[in-house]
N, C-alpha and C. Protein backbone atom coordinates (compact mmCIF):
# COMPACT_ATOMS: atom_id res chain seq x y z
N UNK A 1 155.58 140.62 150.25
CA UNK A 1 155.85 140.12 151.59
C UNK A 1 157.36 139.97 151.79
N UNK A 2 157.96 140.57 152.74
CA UNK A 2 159.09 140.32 152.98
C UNK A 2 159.52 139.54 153.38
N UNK A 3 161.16 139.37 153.38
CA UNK A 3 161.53 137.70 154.10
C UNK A 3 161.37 137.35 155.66
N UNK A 4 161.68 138.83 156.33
CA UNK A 4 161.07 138.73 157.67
C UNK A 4 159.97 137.62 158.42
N UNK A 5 158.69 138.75 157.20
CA UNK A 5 156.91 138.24 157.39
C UNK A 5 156.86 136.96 156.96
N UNK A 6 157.64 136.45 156.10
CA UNK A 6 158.06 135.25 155.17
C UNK A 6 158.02 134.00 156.67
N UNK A 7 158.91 134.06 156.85
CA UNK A 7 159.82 133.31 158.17
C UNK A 7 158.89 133.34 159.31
N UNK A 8 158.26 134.67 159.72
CA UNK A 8 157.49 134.47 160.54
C UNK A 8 156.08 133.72 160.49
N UNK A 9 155.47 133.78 159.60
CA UNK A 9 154.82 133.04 158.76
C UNK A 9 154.66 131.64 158.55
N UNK A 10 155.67 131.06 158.63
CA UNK A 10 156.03 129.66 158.26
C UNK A 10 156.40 129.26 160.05
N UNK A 11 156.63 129.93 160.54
CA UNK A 11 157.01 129.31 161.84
C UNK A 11 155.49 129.35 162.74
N UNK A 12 154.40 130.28 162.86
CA UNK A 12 153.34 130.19 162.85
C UNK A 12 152.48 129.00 162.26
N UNK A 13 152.50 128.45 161.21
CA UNK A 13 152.13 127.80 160.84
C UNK A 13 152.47 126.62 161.25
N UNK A 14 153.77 126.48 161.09
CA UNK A 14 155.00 125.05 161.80
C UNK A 14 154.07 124.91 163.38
N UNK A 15 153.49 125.71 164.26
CA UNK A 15 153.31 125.69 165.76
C UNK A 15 151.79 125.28 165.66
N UNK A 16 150.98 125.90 164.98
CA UNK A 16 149.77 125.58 164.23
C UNK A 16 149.70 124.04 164.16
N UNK A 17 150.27 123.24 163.20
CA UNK A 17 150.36 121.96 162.68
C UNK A 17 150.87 121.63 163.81
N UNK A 18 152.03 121.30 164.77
CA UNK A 18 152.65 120.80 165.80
C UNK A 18 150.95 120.48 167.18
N UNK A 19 150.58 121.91 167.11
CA UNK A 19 149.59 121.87 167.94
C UNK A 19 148.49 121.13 167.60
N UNK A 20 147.94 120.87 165.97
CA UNK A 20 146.85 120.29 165.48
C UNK A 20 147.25 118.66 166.28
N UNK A 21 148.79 118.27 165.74
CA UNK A 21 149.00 116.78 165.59
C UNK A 21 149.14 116.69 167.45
N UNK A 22 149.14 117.62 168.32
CA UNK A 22 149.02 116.72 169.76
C UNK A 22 148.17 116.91 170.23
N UNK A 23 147.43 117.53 169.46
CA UNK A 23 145.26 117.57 169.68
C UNK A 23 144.97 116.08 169.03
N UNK A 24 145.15 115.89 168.05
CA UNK A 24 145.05 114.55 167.94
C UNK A 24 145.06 113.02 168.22
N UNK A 25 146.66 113.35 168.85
CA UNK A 25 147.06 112.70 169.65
C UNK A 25 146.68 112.14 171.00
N UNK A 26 145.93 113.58 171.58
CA UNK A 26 145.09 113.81 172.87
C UNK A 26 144.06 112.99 172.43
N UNK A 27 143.34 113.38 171.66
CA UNK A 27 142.29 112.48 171.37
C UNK A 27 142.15 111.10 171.28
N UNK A 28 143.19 110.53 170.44
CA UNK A 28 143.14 109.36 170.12
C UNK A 28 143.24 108.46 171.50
N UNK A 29 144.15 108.66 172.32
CA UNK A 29 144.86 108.46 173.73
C UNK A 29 143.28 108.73 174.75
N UNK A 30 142.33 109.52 174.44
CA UNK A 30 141.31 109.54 175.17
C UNK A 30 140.61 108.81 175.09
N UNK A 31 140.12 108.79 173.22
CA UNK A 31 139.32 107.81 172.80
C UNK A 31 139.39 106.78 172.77
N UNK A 32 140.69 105.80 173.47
CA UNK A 32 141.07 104.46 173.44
C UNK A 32 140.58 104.07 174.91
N UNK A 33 141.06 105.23 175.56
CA UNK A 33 140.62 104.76 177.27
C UNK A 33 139.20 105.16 177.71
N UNK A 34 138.09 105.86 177.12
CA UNK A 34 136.58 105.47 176.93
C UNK A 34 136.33 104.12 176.74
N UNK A 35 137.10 103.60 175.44
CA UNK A 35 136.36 102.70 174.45
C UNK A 35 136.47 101.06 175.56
N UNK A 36 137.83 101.58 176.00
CA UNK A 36 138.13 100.21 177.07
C UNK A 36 136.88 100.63 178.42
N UNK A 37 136.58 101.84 179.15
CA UNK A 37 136.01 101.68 180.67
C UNK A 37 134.73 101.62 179.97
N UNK A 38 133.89 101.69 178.90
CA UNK A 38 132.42 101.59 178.43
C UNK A 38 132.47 99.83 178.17
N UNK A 39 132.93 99.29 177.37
CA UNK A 39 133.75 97.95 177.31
C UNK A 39 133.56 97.08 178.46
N UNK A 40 134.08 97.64 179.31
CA UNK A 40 134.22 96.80 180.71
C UNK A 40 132.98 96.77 181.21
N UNK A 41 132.78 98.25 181.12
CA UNK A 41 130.96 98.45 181.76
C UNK A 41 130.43 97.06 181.65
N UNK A 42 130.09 97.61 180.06
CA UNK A 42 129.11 96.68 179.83
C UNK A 42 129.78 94.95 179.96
N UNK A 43 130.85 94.65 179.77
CA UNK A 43 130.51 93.16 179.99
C UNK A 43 130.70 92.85 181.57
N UNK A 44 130.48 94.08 182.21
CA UNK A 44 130.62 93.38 183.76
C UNK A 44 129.34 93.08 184.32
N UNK A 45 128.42 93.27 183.65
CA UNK A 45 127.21 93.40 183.98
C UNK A 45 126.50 91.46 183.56
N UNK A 46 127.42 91.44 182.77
CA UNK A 46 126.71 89.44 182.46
C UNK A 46 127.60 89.23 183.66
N UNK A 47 128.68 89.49 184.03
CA UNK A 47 129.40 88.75 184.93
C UNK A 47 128.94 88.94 186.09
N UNK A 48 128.84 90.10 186.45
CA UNK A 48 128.10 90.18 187.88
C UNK A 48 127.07 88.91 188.27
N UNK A 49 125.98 88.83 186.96
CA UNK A 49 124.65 87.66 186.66
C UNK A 49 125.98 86.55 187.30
N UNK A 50 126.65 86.23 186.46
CA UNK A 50 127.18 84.96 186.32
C UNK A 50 127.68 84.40 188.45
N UNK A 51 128.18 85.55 188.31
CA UNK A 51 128.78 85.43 189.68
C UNK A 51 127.69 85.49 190.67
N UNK A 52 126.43 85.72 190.65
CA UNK A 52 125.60 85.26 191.45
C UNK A 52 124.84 83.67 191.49
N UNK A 53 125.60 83.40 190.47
CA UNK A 53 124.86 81.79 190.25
C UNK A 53 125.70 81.44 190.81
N UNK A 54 126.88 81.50 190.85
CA UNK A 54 128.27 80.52 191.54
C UNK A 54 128.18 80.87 192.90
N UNK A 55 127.48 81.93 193.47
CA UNK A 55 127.82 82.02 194.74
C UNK A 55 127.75 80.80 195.34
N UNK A 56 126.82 79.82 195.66
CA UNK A 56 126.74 78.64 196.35
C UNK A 56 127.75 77.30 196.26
N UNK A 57 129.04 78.16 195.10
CA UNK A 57 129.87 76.73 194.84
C UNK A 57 130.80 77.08 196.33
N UNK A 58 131.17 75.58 196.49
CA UNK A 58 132.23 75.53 197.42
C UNK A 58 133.71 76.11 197.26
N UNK A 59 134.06 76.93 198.54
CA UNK A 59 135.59 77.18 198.38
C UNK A 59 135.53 78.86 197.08
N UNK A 60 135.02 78.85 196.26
CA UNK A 60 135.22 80.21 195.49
C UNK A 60 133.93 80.97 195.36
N UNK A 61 132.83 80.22 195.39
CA UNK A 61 131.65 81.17 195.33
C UNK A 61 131.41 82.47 195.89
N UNK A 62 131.87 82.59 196.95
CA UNK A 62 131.83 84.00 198.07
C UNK A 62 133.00 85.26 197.07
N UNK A 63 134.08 84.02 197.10
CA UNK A 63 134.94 85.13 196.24
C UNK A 63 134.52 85.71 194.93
N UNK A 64 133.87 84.99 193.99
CA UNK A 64 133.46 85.60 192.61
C UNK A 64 132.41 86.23 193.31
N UNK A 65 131.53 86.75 193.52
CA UNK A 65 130.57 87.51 194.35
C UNK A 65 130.87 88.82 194.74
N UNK A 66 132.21 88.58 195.72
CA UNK A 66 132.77 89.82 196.31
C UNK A 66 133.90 90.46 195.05
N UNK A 67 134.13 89.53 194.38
CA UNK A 67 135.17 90.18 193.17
C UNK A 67 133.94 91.12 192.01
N UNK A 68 132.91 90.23 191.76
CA UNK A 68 132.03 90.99 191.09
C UNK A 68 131.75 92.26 191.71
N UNK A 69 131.49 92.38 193.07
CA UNK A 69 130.85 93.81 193.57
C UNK A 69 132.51 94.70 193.52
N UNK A 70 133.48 94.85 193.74
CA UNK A 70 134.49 94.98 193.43
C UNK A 70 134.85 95.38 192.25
N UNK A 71 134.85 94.82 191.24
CA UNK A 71 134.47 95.21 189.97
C UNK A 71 133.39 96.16 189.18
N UNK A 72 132.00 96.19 190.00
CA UNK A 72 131.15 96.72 189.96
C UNK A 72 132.06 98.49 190.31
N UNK A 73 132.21 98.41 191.66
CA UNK A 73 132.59 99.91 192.27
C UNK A 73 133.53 100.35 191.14
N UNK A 74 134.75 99.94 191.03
CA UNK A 74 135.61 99.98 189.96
C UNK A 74 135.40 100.50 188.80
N UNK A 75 134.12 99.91 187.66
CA UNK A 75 133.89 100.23 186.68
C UNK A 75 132.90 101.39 186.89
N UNK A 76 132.51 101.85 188.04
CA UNK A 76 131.49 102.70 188.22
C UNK A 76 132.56 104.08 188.26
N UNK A 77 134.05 103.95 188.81
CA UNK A 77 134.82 104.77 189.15
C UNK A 77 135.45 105.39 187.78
N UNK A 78 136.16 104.18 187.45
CA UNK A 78 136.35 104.43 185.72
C UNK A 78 135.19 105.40 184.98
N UNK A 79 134.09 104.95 185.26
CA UNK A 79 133.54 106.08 183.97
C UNK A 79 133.57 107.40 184.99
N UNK A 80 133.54 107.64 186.48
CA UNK A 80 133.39 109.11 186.73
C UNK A 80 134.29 109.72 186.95
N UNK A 81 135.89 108.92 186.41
CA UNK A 81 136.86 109.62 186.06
C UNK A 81 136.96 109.88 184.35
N UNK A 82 136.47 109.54 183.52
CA UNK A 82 136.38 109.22 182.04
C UNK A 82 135.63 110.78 182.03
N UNK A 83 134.21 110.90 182.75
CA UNK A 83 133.55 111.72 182.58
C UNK A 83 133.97 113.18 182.53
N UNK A 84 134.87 113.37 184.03
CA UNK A 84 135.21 114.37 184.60
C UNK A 84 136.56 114.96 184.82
N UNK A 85 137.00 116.01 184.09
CA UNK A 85 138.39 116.15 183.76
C UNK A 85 139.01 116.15 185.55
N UNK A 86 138.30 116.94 186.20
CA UNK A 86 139.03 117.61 187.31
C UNK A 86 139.15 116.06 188.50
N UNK A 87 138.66 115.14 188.37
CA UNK A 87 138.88 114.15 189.21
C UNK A 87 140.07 113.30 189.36
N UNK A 88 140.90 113.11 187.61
CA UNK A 88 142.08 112.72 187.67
C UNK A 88 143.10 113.32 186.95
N UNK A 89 142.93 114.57 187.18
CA UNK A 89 143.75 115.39 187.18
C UNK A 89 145.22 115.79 188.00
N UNK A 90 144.78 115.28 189.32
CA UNK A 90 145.17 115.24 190.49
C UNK A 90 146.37 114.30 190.75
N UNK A 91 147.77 114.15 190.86
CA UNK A 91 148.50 113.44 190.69
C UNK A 91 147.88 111.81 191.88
N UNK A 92 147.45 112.33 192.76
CA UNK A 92 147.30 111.18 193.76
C UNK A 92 146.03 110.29 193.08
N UNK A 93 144.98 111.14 192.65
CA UNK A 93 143.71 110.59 191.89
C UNK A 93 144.22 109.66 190.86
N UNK A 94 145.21 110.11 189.72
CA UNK A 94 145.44 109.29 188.77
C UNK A 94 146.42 108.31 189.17
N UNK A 95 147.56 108.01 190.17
CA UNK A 95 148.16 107.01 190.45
C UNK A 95 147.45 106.23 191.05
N UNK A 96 146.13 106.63 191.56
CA UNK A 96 145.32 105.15 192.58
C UNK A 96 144.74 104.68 191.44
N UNK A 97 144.55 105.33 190.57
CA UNK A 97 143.57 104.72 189.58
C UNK A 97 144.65 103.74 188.02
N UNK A 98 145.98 104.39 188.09
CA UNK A 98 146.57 103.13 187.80
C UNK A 98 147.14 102.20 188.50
N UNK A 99 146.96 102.51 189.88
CA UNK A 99 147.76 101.33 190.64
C UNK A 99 146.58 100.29 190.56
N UNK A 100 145.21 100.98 190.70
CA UNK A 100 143.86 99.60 191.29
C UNK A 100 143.55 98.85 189.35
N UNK A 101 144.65 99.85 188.31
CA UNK A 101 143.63 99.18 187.00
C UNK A 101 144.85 97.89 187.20
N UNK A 102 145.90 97.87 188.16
CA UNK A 102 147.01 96.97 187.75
C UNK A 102 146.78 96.17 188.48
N UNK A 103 146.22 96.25 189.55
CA UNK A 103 146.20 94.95 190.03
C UNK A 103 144.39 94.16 189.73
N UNK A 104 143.45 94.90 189.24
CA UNK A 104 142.42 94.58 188.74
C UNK A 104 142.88 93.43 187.72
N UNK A 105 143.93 93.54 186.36
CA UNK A 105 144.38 92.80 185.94
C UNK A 105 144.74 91.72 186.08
N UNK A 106 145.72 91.13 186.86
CA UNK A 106 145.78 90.31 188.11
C UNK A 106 144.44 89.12 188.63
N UNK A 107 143.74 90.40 188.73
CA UNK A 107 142.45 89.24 189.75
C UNK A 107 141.75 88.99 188.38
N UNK A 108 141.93 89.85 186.74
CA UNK A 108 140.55 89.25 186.30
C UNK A 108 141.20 88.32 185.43
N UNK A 109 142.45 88.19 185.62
CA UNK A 109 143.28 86.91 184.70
C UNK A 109 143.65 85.57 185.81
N UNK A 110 143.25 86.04 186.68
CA UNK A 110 143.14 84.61 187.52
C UNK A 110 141.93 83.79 187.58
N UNK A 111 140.72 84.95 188.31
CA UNK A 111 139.37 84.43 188.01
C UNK A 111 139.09 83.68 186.32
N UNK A 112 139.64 83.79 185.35
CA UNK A 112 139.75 83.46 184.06
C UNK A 112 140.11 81.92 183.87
N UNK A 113 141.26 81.72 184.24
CA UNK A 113 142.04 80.80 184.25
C UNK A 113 141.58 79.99 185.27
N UNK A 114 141.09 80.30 186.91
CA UNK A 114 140.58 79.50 188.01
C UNK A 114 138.73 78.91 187.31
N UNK A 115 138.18 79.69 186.77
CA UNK A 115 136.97 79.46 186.18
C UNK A 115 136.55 78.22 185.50
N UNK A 116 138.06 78.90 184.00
CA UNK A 116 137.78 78.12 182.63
C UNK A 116 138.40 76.31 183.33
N UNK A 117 139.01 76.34 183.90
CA UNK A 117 139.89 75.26 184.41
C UNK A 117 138.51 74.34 185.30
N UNK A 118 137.65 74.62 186.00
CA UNK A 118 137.35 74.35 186.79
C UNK A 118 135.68 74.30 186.07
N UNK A 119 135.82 74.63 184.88
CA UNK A 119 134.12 74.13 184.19
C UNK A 119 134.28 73.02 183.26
N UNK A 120 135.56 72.49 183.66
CA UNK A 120 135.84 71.29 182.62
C UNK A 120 135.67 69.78 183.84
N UNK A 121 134.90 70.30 185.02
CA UNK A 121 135.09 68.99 186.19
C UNK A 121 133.56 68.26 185.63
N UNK A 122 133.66 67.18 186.31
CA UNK A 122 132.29 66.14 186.52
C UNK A 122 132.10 65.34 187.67
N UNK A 123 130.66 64.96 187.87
CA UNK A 123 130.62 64.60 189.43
C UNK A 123 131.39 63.27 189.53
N UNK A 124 131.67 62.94 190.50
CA UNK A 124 132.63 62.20 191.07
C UNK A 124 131.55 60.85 191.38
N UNK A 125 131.80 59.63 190.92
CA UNK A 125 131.44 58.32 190.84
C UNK A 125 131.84 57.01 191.57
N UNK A 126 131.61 56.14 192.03
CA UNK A 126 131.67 55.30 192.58
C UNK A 126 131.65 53.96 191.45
N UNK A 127 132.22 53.08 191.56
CA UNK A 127 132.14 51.66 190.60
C UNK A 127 131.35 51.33 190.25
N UNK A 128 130.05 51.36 191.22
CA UNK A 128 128.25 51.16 190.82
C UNK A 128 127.74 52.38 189.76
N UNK A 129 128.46 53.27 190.03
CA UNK A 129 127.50 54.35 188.99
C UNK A 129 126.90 55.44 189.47
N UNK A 130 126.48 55.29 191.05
CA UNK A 130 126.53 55.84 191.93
C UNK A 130 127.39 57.39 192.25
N UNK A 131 126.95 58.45 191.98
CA UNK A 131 127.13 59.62 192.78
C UNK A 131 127.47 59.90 194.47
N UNK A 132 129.08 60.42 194.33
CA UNK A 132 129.42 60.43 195.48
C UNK A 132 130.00 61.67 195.89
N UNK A 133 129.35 62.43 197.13
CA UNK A 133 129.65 63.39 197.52
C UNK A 133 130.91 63.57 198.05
N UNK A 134 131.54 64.70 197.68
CA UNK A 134 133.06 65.40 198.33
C UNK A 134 132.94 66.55 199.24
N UNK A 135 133.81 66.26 199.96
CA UNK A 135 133.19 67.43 200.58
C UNK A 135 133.99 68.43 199.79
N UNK A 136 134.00 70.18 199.91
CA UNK A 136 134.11 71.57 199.05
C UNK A 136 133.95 71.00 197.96
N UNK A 137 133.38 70.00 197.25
CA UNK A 137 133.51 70.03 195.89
C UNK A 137 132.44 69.75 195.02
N UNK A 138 131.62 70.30 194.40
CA UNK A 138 130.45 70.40 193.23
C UNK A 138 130.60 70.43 192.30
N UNK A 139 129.96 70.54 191.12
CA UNK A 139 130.12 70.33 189.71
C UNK A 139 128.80 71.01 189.55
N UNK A 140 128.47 72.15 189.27
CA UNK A 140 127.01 72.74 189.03
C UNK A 140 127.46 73.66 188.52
N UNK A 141 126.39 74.35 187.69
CA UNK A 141 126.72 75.87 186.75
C UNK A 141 127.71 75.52 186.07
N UNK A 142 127.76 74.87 185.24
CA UNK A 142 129.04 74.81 184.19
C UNK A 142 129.27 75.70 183.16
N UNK A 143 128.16 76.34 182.78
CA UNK A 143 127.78 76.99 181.90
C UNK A 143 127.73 78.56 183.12
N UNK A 144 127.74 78.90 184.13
CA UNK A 144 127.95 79.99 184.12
C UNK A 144 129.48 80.29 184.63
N UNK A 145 130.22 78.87 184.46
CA UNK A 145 131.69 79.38 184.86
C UNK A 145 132.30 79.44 183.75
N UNK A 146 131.46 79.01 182.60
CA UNK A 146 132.28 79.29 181.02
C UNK A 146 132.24 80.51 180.93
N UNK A 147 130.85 81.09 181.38
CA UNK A 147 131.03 82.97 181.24
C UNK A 147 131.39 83.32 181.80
N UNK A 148 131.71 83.24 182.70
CA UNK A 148 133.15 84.35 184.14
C UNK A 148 134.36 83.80 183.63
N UNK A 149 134.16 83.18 182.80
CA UNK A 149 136.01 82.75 181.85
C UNK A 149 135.97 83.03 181.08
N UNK A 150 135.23 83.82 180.15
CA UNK A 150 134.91 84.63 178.95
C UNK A 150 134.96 86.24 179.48
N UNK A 151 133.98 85.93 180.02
CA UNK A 151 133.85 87.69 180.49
C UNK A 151 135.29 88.27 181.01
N UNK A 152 135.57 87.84 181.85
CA UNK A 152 136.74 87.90 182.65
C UNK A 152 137.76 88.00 181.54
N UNK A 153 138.02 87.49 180.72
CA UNK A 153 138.92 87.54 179.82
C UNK A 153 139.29 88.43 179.12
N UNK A 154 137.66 88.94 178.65
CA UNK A 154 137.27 89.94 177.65
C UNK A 154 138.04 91.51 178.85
N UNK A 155 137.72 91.10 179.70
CA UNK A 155 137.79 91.81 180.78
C UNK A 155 139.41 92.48 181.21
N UNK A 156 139.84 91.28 180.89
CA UNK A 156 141.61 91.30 181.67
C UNK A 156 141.86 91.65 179.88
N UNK A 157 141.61 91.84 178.84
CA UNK A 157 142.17 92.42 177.64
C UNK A 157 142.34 93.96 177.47
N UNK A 158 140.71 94.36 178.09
CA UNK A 158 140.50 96.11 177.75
C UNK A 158 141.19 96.35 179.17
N UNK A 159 140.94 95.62 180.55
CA UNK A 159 141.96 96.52 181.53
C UNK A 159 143.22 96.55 181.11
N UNK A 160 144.04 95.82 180.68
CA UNK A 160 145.49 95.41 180.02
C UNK A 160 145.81 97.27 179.21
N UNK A 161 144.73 96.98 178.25
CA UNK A 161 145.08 98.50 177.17
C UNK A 161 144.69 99.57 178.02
N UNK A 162 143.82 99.37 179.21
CA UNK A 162 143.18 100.69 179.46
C UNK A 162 145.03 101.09 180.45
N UNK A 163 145.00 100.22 181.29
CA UNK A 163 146.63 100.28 181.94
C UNK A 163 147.49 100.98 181.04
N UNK A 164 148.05 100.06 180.02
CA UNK A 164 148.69 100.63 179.23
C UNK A 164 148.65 102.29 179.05
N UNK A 165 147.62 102.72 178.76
CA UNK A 165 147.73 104.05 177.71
C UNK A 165 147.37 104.75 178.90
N UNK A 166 147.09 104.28 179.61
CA UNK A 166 147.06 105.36 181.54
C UNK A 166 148.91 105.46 181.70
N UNK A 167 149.84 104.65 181.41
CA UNK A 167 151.26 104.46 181.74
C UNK A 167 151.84 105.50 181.17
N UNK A 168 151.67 105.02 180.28
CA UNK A 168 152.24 105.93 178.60
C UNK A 168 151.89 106.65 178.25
N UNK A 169 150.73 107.15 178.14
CA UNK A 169 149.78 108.71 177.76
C UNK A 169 149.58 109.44 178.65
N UNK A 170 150.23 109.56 179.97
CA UNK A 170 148.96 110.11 181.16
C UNK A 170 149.13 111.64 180.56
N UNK A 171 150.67 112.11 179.76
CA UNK A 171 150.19 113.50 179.86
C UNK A 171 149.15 113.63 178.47
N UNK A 172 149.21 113.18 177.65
CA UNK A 172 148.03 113.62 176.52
C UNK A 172 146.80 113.39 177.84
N UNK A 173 146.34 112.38 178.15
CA UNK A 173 145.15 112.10 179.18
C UNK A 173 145.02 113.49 179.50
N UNK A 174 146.08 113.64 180.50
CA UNK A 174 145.79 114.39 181.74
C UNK A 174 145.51 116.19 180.94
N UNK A 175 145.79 116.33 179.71
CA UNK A 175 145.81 117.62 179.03
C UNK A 175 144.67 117.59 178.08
N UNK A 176 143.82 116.14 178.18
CA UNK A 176 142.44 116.14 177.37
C UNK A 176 141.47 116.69 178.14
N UNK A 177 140.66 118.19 177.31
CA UNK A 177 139.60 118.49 178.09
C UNK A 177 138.86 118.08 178.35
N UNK A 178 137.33 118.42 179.16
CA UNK A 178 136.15 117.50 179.24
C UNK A 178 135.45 118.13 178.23
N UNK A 179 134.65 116.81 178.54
CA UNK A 179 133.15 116.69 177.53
C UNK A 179 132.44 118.50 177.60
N UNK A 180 132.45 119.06 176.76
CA UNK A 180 131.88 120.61 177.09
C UNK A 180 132.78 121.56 177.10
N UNK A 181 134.23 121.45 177.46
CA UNK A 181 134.69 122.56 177.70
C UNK A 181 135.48 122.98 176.30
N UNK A 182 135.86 124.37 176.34
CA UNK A 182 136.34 124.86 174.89
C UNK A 182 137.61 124.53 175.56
N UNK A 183 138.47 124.74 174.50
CA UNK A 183 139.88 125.13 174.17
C UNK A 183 140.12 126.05 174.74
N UNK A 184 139.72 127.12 175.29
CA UNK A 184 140.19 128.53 175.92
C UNK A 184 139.58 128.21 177.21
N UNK A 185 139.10 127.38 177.45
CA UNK A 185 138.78 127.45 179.33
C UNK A 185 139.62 126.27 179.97
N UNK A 186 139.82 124.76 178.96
CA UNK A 186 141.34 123.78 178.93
C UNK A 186 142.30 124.91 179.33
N UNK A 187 142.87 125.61 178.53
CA UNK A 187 144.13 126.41 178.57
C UNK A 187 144.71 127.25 180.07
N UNK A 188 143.34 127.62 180.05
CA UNK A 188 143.41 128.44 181.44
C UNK A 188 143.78 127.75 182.91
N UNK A 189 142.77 126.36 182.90
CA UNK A 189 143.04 125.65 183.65
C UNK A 189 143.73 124.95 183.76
N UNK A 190 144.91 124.55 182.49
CA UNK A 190 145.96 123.91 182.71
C UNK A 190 146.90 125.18 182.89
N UNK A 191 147.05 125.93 182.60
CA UNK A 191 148.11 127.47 183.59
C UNK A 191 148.19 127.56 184.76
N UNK A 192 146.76 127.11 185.92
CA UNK A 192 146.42 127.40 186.82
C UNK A 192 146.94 126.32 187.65
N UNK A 193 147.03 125.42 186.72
CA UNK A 193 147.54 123.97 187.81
C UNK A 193 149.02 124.08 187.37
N UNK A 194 149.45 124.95 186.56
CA UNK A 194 151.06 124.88 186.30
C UNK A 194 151.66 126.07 187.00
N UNK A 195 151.08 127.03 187.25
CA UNK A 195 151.44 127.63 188.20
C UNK A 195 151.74 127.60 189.60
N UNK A 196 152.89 127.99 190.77
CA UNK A 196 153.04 128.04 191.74
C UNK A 196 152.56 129.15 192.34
N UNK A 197 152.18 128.94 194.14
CA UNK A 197 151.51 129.98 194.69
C UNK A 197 152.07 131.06 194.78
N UNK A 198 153.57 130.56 194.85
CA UNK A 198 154.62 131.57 194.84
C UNK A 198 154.67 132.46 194.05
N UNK A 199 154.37 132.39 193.06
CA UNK A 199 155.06 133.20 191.49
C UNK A 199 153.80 134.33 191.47
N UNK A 200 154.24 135.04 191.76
CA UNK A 200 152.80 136.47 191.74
C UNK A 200 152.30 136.71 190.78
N UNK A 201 151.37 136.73 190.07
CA UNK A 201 150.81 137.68 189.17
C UNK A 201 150.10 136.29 188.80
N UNK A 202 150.92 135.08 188.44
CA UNK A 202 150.32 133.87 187.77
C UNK A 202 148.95 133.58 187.89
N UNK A 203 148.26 133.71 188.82
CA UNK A 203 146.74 133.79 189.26
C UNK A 203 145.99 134.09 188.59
N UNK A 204 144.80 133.70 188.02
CA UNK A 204 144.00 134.61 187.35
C UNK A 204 143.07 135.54 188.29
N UNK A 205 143.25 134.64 189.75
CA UNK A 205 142.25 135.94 190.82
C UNK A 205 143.36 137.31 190.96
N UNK A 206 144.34 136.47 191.18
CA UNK A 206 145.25 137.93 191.99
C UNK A 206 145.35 138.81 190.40
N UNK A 207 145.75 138.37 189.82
CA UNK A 207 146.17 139.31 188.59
C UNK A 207 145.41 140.65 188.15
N UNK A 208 144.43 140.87 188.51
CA UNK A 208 143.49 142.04 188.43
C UNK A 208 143.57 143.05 189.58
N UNK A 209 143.85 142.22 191.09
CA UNK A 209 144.44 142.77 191.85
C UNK A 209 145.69 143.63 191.68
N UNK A 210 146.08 143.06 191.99
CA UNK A 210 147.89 143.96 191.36
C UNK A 210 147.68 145.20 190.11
N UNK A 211 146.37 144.85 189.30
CA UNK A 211 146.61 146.11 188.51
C UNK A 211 145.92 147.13 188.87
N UNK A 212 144.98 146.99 189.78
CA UNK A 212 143.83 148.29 190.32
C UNK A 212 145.26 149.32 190.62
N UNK A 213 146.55 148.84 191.44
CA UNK A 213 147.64 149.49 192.29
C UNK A 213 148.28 150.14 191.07
């Protein structure tokens, strides 16, 4: 083998390994932002429960209710962007979807903190012993505002990472194929979105065109 084939050889290989380690990379960066929107799934689903017991408290009940269904749409969105390469692919698709995971954060670290704070009350007493009504103010479900301060928590942790690695990874993300597709149909379709309309031949429709001539 000559030194030529030598060199060429080793630099093949060098592009080989380079390419293995940001397949990897892709992956890992994918597999973190599944592990967080399946995560959420599922613990939004006690919370939703939870937030229908509170509906009847004064002053926040309506809101944990409407934050739960909110949350609901949300985590329903997350997985059918998780699912489907071509949905946030789209520069406008993937900035709504980190702008709504950032401020999701926000509401599920407040609901957290407004919850846990507010399952530590007791009814309000009179000198006799006697129970005395306030007005907006109850003391009921104590136990389901400990879990919308749990859940919620659990909640504002995996949106936190899922944010994160949407910030910082979007291009591994955005260059991870879907569920099904090979490596040679990825490739194609990331050419196709890197290409301009301008640039002739780049097409894979037109390109067959131009050669019949």
């Amino acid at each position: 083998m000559t030194e030529e084939s030598t060199t060429a050889h080793n630099a093949d290989t060098e592009v080989v390994d380079n390419t293995t380690d940001d397949v990897e990379k892709e992956s890992t960066a994918a597999r973190i932002v599944r592990i967080c929107v399946i995560s959420n799934n599922v613990l939004n689903i006690p919370f939703t429960i939870c937030a229908f017991l509170l509906f009847g408290q004064p002053n926040q009940g309506f809101n944990v209710l409407m934050f739960a269904i909110i949350s609901c749409l949300k985590c329903m969105w997350n997985y059918m962007l998780v699912r489907s390469d071509q949905l946030y692919k789209y520069p406008i698709t993937y900035g709504a979807w980190l702008g709504s995971s950032m401020i999701m954060i926000f509401v599920y670290l407040s609901q957290a903190i407004y919850w846990g704070q507010l399952s530590g009350c007791s009814d309000v007493k009179d000198r006799t012993g006697a129970e005395v009504d306030v007005d907006h103010y109850e003391c009921s479900h104590t136990s389901a505002m400990i879990s919308v301060s749990v859940f919620t928590s659990f909640m504002f942790s995996f949106e936190t990472v899922l944010t994160y690695k949407l910030w910082r990874s979007n291009e591994e993300i955005l260059n991870q194929p879907a569920e099904g597709q090979d490596d040679e149909s990825a490739n194609r379709s990331s050419r196709k979105k890197k290409s301009k309309w301008w640039e002739v031949g780049t097409n894979d429709i037109s390109a067959p065109l131009l050669e019949e001539d």
